[in-house]
N, C-alpha and C. Protein backbone atom coordinates (compact mmCIF):
# COMPACT_ATOMS: atom_id res chain seq x y z
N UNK A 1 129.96 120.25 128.06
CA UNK A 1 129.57 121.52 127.49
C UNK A 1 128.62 122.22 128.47
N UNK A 2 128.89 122.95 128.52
CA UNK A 2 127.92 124.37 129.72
C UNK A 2 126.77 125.07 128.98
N UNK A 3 125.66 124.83 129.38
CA UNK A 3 124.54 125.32 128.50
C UNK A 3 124.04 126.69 129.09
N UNK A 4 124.79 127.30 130.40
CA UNK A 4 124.42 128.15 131.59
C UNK A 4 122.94 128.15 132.53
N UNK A 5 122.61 126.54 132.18
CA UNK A 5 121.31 127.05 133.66
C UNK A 5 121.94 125.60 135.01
N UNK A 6 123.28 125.35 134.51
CA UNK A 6 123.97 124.76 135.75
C UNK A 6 123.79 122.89 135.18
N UNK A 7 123.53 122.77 134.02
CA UNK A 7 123.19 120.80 133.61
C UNK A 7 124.90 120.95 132.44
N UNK A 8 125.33 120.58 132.79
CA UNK A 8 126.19 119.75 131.23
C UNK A 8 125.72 118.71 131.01
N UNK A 9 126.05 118.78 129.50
CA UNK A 9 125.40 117.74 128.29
C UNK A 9 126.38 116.79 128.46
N UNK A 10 125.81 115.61 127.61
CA UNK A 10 126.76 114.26 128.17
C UNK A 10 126.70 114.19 126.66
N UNK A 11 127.43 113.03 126.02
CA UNK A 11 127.55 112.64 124.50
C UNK A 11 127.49 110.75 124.98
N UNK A 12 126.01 110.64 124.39
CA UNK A 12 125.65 109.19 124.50
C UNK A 12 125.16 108.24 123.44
N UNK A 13 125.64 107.34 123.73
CA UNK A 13 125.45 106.67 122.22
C UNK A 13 123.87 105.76 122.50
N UNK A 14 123.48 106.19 121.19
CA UNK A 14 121.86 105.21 121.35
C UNK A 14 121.97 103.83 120.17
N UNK A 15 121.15 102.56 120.68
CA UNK A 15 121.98 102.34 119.51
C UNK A 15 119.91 101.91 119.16
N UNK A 16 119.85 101.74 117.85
CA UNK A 16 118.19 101.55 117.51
C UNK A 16 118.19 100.69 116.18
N UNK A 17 117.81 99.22 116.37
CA UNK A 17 118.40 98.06 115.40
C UNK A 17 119.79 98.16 115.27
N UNK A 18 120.39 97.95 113.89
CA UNK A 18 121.61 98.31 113.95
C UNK A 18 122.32 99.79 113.60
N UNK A 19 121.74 100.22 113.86
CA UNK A 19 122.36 101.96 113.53
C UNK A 19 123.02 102.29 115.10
N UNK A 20 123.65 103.70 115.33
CA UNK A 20 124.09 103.98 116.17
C UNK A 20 124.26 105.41 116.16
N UNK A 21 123.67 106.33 117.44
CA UNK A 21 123.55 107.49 117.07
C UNK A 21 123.91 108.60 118.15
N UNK A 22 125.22 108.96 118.06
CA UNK A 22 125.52 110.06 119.02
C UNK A 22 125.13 111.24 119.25
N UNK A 23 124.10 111.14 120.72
CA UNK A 23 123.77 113.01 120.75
C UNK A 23 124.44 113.54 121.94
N UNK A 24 123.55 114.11 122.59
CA UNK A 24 124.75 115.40 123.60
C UNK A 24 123.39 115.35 124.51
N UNK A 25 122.82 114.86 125.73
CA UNK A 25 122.01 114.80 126.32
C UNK A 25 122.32 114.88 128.01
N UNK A 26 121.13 116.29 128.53
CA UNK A 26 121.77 116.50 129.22
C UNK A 26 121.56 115.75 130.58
N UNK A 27 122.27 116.15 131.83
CA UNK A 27 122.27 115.14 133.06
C UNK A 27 120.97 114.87 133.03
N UNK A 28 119.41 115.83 133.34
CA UNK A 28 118.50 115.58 133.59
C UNK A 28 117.65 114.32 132.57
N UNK A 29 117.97 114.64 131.69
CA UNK A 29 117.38 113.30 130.74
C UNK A 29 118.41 112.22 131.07
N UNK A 30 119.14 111.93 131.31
CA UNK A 30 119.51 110.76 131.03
C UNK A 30 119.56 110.08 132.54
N UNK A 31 119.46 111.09 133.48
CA UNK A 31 118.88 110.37 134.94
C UNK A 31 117.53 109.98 134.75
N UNK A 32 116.63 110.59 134.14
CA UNK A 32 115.13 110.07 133.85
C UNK A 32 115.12 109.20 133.27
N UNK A 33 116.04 108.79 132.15
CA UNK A 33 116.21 107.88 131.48
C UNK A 33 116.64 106.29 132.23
N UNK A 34 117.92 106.71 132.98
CA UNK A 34 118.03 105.38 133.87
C UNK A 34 117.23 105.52 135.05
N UNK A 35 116.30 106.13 135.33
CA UNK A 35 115.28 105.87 136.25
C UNK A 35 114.25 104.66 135.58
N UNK A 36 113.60 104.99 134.71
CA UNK A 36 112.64 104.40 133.85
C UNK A 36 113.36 103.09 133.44
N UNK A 37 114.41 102.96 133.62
CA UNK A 37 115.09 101.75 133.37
C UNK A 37 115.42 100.42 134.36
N UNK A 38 115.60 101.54 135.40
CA UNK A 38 115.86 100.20 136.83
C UNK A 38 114.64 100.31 137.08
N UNK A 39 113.11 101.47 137.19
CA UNK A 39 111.54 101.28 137.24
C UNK A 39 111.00 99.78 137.07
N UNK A 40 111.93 99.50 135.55
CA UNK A 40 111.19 97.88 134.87
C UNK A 40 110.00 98.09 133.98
N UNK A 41 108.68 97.94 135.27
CA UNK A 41 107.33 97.99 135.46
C UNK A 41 107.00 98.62 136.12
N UNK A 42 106.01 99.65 136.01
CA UNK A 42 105.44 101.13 136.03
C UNK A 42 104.81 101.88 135.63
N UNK A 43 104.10 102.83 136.09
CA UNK A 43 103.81 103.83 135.04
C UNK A 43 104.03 105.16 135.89
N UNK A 44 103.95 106.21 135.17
CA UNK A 44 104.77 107.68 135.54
C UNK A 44 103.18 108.22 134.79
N UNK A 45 102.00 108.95 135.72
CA UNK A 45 101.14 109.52 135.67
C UNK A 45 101.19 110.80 134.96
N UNK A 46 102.35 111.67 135.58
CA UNK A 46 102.52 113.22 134.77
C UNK A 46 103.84 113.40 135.28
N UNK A 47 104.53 113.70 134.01
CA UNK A 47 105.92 114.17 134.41
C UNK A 47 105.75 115.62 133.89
N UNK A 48 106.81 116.78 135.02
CA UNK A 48 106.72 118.12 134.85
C UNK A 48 107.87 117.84 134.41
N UNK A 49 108.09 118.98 133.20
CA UNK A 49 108.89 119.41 132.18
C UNK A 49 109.38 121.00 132.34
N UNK A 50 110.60 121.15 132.82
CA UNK A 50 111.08 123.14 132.49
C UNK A 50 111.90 123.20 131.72
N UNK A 51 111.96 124.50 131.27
CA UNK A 51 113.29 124.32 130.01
C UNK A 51 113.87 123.41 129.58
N UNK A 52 112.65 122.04 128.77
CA UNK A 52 112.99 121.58 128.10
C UNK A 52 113.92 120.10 129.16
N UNK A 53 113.66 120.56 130.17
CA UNK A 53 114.53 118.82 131.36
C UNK A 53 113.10 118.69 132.08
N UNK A 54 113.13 117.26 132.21
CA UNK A 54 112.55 116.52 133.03
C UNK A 54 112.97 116.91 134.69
N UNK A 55 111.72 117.66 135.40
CA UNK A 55 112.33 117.96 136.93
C UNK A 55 111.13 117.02 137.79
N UNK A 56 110.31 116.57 137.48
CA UNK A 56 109.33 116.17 138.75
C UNK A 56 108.85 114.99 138.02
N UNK A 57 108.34 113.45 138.73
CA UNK A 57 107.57 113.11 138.12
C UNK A 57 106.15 112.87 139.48
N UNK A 58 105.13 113.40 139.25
CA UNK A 58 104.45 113.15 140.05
C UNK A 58 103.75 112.79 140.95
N UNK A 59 103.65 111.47 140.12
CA UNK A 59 102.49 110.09 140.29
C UNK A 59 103.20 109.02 139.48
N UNK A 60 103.80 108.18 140.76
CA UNK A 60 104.79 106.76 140.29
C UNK A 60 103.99 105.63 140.72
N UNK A 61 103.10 104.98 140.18
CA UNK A 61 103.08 103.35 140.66
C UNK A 61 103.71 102.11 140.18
N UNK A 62 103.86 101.53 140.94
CA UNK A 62 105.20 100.46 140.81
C UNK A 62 103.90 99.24 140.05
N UNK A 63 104.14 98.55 139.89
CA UNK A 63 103.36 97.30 139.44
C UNK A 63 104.49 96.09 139.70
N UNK A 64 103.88 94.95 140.51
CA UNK A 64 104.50 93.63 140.92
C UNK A 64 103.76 92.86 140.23
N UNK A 65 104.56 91.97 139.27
CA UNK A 65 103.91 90.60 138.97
C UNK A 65 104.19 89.49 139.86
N UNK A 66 103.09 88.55 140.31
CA UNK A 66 103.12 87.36 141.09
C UNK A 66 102.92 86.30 140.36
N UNK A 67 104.43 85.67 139.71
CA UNK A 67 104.22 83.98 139.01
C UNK A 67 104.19 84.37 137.62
């Protein structure tokens, strides 16, 4: 679906206990989304937000556990 600022929406299934819930989410969230996912361990200081998508995240530190 074409929202006109150039992102199509994706249709992804979430699933939360046992329910399951299809929305329409667009490229930019759901690349932030599997970012924060292969991340692990991290933290994301300030993420900039425009119309409503995730475009910048600022300040990334990684965190390593040893043992």
């Amino acid at each position: 679906m074409k929202n006109g600022n150039g992102f199509e929406n994706r249709n992804v299934v979430l699933v939360s206990g046992n329910s399951l819930a299809d929305i329409s989410l667009p490229p930019a969230w759901y690349a932030f989304i599997r970012y924060c996912a292969e991340l692990q361990h991290g933290e994301i200081e300030r993420l900039k937000i425009q119309d409503g998508l995730p475009v910048l995240a600022e300040v990334i530190t990684k965190k390593v556990k040893f043992g």
